[in-house]
N, C-alpha and C. Protein backbone atom coordinates (compact mmCIF):
# COMPACT_ATOMS: atom_id res chain seq x y z
N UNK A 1 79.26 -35.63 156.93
CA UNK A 1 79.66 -36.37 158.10
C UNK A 1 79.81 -35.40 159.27
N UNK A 2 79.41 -35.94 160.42
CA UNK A 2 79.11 -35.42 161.69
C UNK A 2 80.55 -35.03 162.43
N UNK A 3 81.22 -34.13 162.78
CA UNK A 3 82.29 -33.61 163.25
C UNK A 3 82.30 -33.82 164.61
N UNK A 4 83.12 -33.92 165.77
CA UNK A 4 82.27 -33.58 167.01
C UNK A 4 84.11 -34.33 167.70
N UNK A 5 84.11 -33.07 168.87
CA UNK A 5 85.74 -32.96 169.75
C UNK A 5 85.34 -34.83 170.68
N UNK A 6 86.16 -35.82 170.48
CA UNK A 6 85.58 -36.93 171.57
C UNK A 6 86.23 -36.48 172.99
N UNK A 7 87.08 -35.67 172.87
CA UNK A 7 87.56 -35.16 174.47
C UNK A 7 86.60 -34.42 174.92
N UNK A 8 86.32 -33.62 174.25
CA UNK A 8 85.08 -32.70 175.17
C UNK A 8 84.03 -33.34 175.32
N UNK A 9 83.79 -34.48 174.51
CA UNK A 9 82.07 -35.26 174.45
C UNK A 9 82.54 -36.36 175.74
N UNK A 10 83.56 -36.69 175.62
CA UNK A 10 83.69 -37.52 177.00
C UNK A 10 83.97 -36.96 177.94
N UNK A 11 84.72 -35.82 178.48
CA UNK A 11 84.87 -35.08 179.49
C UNK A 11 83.65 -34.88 180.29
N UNK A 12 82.64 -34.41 179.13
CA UNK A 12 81.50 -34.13 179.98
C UNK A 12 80.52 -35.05 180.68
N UNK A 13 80.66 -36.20 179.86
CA UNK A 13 79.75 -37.32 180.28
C UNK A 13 80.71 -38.23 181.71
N UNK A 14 82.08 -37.83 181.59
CA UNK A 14 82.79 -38.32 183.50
C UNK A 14 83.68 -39.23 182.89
N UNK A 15 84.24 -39.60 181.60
CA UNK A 15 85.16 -40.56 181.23
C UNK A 15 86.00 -40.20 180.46
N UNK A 16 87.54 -41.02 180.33
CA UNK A 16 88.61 -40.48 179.00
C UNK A 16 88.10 -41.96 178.16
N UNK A 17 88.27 -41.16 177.27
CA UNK A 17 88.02 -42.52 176.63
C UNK A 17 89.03 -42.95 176.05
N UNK A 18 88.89 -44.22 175.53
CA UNK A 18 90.58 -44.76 174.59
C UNK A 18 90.26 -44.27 173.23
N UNK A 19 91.71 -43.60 172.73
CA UNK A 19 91.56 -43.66 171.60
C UNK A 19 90.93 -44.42 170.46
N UNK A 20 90.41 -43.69 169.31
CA UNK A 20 90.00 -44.58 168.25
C UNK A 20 89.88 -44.21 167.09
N UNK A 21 91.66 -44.18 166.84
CA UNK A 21 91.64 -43.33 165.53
C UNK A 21 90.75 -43.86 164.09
N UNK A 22 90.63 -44.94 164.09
CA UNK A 22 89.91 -45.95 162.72
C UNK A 22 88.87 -45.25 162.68
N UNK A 23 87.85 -44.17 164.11
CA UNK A 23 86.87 -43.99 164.00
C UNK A 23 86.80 -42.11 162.71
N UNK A 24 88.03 -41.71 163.19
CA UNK A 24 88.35 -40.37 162.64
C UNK A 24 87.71 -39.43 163.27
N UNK A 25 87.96 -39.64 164.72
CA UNK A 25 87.62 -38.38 165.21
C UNK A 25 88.05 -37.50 165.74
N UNK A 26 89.39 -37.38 165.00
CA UNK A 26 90.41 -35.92 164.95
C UNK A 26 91.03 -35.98 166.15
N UNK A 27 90.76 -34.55 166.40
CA UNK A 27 91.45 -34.31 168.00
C UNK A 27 90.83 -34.92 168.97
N UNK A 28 89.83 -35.59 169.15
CA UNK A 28 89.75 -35.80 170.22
C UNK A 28 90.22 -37.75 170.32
N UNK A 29 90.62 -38.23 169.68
CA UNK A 29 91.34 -39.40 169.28
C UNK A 29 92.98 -38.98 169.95
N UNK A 30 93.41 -37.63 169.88
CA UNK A 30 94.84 -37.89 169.39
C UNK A 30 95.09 -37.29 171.33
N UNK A 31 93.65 -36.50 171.45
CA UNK A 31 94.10 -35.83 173.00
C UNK A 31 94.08 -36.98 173.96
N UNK A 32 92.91 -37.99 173.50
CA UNK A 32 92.78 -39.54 174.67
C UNK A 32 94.60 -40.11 174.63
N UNK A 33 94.85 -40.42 173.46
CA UNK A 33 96.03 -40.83 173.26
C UNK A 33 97.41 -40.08 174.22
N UNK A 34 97.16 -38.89 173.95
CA UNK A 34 98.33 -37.99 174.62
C UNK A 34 97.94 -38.20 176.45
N UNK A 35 97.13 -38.02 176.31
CA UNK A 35 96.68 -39.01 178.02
C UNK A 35 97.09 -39.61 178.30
N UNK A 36 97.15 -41.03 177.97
CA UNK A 36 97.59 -42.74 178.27
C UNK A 36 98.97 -42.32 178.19
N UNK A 37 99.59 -41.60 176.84
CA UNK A 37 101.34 -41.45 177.19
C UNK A 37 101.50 -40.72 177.95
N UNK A 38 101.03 -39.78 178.19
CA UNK A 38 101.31 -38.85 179.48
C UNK A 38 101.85 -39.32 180.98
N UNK A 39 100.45 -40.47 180.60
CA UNK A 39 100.05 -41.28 182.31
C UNK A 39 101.15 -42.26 182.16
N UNK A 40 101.73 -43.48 181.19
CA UNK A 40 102.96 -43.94 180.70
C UNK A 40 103.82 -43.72 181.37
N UNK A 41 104.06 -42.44 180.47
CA UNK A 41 105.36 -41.86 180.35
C UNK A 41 105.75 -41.04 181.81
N UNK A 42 105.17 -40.97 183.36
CA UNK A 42 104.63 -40.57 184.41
C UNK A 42 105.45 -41.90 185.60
N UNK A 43 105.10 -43.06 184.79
CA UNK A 43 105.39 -44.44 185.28
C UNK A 43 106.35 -45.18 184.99
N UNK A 44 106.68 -44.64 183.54
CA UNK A 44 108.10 -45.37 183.14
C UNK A 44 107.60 -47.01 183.02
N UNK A 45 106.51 -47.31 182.49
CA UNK A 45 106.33 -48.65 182.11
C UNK A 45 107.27 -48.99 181.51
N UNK A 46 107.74 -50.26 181.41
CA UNK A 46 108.81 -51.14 180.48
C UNK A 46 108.09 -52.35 180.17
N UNK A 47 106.94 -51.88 179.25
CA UNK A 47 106.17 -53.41 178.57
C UNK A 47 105.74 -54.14 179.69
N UNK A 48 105.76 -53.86 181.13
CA UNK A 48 105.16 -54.43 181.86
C UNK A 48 103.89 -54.26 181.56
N UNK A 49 103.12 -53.48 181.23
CA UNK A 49 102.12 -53.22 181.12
C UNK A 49 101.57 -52.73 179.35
N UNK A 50 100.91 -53.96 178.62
CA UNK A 50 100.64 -53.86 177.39
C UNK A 50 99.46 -53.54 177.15
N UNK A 51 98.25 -53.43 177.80
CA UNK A 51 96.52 -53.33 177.71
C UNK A 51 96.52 -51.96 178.30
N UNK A 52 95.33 -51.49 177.34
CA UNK A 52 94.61 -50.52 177.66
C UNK A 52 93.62 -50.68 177.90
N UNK A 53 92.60 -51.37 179.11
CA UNK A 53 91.87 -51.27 179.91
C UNK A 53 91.36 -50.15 180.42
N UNK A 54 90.25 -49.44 179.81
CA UNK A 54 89.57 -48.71 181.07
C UNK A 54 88.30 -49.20 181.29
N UNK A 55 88.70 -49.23 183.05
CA UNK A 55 87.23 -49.65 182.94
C UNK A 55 86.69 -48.70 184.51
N UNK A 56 85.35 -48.84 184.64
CA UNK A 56 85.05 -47.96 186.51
C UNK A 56 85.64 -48.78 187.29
N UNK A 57 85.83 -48.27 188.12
CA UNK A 57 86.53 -48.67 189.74
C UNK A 57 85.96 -48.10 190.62
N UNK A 58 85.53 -48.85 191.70
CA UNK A 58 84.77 -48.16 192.71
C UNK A 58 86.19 -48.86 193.82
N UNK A 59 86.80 -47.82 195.09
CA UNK A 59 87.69 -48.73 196.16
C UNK A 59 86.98 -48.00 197.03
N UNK A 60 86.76 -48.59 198.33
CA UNK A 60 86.48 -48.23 199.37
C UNK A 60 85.01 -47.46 199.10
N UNK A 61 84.12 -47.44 198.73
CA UNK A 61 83.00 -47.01 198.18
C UNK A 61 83.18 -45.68 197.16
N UNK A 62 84.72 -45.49 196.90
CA UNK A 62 84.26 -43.79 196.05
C UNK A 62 84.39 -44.50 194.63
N UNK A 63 83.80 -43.81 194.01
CA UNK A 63 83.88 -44.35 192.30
C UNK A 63 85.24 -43.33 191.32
N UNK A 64 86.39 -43.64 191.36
CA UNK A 64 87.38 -42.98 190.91
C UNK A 64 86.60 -42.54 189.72
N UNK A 65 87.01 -40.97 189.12
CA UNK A 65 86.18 -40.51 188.06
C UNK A 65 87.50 -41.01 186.93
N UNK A 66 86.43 -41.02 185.79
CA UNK A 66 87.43 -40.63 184.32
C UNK A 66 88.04 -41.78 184.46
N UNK A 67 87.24 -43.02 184.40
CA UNK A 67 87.63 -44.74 184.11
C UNK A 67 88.77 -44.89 183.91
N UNK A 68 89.75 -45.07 185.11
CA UNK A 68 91.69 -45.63 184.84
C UNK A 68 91.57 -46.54 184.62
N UNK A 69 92.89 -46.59 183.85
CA UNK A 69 93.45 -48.17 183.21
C UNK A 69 93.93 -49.08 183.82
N UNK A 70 93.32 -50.48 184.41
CA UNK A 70 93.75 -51.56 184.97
C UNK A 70 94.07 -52.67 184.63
N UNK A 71 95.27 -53.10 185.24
CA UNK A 71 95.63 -54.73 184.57
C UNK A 71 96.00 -55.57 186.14
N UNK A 72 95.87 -56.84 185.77
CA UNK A 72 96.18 -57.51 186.24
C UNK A 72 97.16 -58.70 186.46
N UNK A 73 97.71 -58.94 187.09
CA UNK A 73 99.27 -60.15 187.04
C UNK A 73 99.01 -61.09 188.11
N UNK A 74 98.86 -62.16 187.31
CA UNK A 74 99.08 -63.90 188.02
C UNK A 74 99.84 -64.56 188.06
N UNK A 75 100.42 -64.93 189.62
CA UNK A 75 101.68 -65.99 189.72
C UNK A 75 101.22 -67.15 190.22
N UNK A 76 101.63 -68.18 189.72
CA UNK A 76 102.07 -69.72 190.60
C UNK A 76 102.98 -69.05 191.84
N UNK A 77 102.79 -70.00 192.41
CA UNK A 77 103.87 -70.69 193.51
C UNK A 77 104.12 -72.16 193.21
N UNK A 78 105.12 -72.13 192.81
CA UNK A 78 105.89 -73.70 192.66
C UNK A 78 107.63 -73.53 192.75
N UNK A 79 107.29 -74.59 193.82
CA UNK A 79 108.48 -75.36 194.15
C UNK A 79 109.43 -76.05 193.09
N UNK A 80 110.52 -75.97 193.18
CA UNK A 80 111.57 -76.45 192.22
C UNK A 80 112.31 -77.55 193.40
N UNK A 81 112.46 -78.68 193.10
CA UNK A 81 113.64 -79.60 193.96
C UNK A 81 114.16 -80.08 192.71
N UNK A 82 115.74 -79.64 193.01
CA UNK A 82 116.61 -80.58 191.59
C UNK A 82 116.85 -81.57 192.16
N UNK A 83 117.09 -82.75 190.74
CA UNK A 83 117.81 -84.17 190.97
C UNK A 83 118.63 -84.15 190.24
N UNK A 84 119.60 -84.99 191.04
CA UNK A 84 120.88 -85.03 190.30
C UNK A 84 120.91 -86.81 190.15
N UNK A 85 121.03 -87.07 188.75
CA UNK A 85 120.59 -88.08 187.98
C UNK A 85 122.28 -88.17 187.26
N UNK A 86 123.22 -88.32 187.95
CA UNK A 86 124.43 -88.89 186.69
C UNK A 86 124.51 -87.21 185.58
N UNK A 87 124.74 -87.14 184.41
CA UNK A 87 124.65 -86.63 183.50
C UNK A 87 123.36 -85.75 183.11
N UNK A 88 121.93 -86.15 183.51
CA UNK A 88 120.75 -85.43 183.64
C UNK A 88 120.55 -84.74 184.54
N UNK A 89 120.27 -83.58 183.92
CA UNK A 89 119.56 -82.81 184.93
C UNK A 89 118.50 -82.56 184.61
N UNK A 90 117.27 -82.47 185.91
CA UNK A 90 116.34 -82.32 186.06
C UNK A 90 115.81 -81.86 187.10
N UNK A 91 114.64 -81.37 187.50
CA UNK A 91 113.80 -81.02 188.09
C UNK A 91 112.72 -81.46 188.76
N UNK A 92 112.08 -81.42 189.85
CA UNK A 92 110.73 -81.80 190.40
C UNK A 92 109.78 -80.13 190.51
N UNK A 93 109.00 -79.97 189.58
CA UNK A 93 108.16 -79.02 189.86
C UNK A 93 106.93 -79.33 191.06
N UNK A 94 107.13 -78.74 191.77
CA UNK A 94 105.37 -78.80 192.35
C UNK A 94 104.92 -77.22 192.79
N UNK A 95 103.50 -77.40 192.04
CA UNK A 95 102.98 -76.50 192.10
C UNK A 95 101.80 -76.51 193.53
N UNK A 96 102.06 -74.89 194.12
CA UNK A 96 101.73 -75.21 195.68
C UNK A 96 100.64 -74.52 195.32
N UNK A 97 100.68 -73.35 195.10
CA UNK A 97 98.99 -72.55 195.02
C UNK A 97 98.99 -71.72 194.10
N UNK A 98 98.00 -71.20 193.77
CA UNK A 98 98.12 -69.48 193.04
C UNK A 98 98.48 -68.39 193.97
N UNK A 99 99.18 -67.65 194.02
CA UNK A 99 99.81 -66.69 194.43
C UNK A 99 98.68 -65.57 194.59
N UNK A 100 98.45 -64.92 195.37
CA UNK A 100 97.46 -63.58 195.33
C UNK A 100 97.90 -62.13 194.02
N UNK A 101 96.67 -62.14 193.32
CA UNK A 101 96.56 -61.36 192.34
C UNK A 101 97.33 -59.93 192.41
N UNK A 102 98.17 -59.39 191.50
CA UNK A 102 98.48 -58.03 191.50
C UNK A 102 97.86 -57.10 190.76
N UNK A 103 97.47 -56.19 191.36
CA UNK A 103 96.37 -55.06 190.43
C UNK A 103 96.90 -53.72 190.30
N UNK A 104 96.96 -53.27 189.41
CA UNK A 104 97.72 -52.21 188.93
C UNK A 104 96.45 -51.24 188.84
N UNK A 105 96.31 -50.04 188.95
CA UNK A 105 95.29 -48.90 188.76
C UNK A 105 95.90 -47.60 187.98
N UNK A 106 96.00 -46.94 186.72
CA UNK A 106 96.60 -46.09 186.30
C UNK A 106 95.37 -44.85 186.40
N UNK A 107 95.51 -43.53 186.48
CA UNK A 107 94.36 -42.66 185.68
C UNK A 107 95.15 -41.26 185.79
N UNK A 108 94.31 -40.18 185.58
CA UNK A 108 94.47 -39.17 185.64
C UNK A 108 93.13 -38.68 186.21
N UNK A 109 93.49 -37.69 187.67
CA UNK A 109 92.30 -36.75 188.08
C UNK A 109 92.25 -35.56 188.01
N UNK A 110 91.11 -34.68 187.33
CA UNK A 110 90.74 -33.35 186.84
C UNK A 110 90.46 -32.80 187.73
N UNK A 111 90.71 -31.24 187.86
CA UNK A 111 89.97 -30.77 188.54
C UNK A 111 88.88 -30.11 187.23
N UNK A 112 87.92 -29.22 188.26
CA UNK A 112 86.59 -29.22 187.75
C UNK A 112 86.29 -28.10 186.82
N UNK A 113 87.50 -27.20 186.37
CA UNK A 113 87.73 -26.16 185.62
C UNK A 113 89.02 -26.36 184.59
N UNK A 114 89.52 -25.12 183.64
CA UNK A 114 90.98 -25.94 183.45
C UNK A 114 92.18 -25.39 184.07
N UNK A 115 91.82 -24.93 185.11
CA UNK A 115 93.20 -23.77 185.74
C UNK A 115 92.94 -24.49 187.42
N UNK A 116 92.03 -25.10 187.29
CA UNK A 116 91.72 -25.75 188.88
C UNK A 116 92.55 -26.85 189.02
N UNK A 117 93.60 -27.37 190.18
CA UNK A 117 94.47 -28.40 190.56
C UNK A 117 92.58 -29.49 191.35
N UNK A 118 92.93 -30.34 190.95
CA UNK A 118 92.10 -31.58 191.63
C UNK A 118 92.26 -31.77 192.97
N UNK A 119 92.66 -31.15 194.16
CA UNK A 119 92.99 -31.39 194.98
C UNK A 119 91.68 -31.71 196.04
N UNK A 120 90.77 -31.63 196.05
CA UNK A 120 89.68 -32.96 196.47
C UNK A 120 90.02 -34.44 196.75
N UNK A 121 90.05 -34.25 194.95
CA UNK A 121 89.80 -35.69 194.41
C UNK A 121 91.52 -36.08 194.81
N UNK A 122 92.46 -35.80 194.77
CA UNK A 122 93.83 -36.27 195.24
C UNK A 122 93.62 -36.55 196.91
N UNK A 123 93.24 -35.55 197.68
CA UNK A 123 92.87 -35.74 198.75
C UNK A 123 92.20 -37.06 199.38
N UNK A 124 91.06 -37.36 198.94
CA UNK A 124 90.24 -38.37 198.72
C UNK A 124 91.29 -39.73 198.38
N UNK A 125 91.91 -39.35 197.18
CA UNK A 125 92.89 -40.99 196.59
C UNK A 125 93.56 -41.05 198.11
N UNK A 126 94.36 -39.95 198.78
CA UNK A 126 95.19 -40.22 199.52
C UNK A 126 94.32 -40.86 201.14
N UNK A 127 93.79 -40.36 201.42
CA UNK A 127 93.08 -40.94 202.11
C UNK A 127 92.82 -42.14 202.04
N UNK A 128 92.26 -43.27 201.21
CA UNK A 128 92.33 -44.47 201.13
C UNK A 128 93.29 -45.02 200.93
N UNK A 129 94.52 -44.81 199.80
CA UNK A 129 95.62 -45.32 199.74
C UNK A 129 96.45 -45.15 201.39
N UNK A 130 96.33 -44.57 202.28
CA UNK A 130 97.20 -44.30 203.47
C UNK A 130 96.27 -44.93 204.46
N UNK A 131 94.74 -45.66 203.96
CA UNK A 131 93.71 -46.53 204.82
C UNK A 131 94.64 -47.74 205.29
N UNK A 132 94.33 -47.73 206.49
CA UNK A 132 94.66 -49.47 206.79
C UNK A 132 93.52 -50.62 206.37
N UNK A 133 94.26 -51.94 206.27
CA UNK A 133 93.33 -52.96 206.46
C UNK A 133 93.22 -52.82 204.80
N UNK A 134 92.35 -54.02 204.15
CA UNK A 134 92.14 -54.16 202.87
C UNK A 134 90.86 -53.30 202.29
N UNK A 135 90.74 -53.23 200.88
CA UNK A 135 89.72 -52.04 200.67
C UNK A 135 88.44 -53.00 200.09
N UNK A 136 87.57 -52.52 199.77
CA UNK A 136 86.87 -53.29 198.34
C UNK A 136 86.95 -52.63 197.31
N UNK A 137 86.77 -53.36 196.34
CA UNK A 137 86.80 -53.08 194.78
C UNK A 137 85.53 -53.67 194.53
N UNK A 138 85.53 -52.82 193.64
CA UNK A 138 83.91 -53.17 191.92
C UNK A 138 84.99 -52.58 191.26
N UNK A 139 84.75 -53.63 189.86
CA UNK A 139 84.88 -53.22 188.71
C UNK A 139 85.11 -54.32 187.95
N UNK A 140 84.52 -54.39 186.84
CA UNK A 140 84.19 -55.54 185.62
C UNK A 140 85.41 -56.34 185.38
N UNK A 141 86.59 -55.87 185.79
CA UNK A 141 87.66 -56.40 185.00
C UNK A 141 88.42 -57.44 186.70
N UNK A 142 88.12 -56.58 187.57
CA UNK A 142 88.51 -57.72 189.04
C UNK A 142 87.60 -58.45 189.28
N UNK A 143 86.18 -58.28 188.86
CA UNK A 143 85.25 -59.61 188.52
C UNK A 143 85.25 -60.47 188.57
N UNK A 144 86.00 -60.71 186.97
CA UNK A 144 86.17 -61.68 186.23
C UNK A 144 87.87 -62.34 186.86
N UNK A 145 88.71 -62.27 187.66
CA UNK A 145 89.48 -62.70 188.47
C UNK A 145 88.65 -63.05 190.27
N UNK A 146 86.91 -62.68 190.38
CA UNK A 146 86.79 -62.69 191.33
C UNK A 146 87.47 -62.37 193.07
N UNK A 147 87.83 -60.88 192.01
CA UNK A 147 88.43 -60.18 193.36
C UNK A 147 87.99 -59.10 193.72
N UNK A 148 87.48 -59.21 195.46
CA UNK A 148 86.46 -57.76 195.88
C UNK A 148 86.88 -57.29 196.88
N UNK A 149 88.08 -57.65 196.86
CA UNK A 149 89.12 -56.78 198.47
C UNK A 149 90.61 -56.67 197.98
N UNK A 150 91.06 -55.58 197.83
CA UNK A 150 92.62 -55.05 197.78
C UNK A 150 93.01 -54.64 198.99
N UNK A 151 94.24 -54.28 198.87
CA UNK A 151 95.26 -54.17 199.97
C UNK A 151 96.22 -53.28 198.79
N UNK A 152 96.46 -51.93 199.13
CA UNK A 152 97.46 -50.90 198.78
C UNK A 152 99.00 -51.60 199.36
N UNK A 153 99.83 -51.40 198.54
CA UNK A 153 100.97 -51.97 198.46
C UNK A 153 101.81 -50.48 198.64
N UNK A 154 101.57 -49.84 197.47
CA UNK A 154 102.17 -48.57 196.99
C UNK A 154 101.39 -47.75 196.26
N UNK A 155 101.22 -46.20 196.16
CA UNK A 155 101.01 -45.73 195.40
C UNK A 155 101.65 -44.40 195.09
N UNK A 156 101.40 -43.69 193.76
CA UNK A 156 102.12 -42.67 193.48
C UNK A 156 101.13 -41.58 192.80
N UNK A 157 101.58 -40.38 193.29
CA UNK A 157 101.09 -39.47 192.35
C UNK A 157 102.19 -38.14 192.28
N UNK A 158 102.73 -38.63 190.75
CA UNK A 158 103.84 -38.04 190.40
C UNK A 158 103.49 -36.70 189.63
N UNK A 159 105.05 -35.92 189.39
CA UNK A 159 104.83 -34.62 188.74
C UNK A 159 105.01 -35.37 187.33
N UNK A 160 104.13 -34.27 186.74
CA UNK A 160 103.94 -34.78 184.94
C UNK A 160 103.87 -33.71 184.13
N UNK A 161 104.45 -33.86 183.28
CA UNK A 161 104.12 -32.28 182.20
C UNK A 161 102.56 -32.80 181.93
N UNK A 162 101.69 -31.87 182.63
CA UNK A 162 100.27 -31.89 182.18
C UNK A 162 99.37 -30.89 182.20
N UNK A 163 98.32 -30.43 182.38
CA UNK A 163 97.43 -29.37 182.57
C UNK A 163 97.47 -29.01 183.72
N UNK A 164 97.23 -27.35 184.44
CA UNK A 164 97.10 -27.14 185.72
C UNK A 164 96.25 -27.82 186.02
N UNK A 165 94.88 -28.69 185.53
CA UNK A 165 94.10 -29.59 186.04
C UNK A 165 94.42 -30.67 186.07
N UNK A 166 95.19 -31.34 185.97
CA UNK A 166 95.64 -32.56 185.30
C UNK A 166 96.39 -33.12 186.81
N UNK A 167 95.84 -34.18 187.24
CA UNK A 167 97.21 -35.26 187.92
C UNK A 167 96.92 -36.42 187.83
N UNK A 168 98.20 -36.81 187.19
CA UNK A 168 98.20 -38.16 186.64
C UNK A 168 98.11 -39.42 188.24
N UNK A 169 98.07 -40.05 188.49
CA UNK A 169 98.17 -41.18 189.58
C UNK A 169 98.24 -42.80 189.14
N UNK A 170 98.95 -43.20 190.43
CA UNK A 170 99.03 -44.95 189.81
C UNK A 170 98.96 -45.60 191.36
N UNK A 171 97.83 -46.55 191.62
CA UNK A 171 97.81 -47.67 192.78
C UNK A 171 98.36 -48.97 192.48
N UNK A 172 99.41 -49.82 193.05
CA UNK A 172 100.02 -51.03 193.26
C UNK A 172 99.08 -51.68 194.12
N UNK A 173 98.79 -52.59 194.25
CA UNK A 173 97.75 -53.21 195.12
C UNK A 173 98.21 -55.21 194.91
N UNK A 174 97.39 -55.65 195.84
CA UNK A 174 97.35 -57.55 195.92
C UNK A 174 96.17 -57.32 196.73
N UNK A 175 95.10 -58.69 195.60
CA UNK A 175 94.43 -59.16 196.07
C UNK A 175 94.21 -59.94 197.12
N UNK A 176 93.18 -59.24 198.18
CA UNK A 176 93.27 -59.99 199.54
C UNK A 176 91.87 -60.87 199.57
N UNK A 177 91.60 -61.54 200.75
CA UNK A 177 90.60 -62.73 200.93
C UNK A 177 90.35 -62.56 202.12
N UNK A 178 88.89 -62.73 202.90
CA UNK A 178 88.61 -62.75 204.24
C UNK A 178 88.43 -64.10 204.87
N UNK A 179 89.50 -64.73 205.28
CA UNK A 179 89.63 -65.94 205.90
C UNK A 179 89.08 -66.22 207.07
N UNK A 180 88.51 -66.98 207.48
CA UNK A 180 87.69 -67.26 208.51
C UNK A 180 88.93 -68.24 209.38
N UNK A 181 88.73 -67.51 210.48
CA UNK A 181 89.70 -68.40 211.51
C UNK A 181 89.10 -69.14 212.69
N UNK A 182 89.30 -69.84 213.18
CA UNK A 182 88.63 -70.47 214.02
C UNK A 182 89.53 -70.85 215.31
N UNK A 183 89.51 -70.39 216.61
CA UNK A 183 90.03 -70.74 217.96
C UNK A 183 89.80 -72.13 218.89
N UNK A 184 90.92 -72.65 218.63
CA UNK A 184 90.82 -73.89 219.31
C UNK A 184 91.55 -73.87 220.28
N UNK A 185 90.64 -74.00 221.40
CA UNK A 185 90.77 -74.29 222.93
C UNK A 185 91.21 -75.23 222.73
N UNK A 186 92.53 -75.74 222.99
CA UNK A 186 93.20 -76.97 223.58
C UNK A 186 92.71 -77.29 225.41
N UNK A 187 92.67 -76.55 225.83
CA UNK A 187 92.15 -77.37 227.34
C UNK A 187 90.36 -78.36 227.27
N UNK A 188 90.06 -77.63 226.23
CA UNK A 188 88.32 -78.32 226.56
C UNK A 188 88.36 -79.69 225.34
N UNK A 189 89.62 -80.06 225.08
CA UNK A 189 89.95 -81.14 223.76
C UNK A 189 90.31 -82.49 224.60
């Protein structure tokens, strides 16, 4: 049987990949893994976030390297009016709209050696995250929610016990929409 590091085989080809220990491929199973907790454990998730998603992301035309982990969160908007019925209580739900999508972006960016800080590629994140106005997105997984414009909410790029190459990062974002408005002259009505 064929031996082979999956960190170094994915490093080189531009992606982390997710672990897959069932596959048995040693260390490089256990280094993807120490990644995702790294990046985690960076964020202090609390089960908000259960999927490991990686997938490409392209914002603002750059293609973030080394496929971060994205999820997504959907709210209603609905209205609650109570009635007061004697002894029952109850409720009038109405539901007003879907709420605009929340998109979460996790990854880690390398620099291009292992003693090199990424500071390009941080450069670059910061630059769009500190962009005004909404961004676009590609990527397979905002697709399929049919969403191709974000709006940065927050983002972070925290200290992490990691490699001098290593910085972990995380984008907060809501899905935005280009609404067409239309000006109505009240004098020519």
């Amino acid at each position: 049987m064929a031996e082979f590091d999956l960190y170094d085989v994915t490093r080189k080809v531009g992606h982390v990949a997710p672990p897959y220990p069932a596959l048995g491929v040693g260390k490089g199973a256990n280094q993807a893994g120490t990644i995702i907790k790294t990046v985690k454990g960076a964020f202090n998730f609390n089960n908000e976030f259960n999927g490991e998603d990686f997938f490409p992301v392209k914002i603002a035309g750059w293609q973030i390297p080394d496929e971060p982990i994205i999820s997504i969160v959907g709210s209603n908007h609905i209205v609650e009016t109570p009635l007061n019925r004697g002894q029952q209580v109850a409720n009038v739900l109405e539901q007003i709209n879907l709420n605009n999508y929340k998109v979460k972006i996790i990854g880690v960016l390398y620099g291009s050696s292992d003693d090199e800080y990424p500071s390009d590629l941080v450069g670059k994140l910061r630059t769009i995250c500190e962009g005004k106005g909404s961004h676009d997105i590609e990527c397979p997984m905002t697709d399929l929610f049919s969403i191709k414009k974000i709006a940065i909410k927050r983002f972070s790029i925290p200290g992490a016990e990691a490699s001098p190459n290593e910085q972990p990062f995380m984008i907060e974002a809501i899905s935005d929409t280009t609404v067409p408005l239309e000006l109505i002259n009240e004098e020519n009505e």
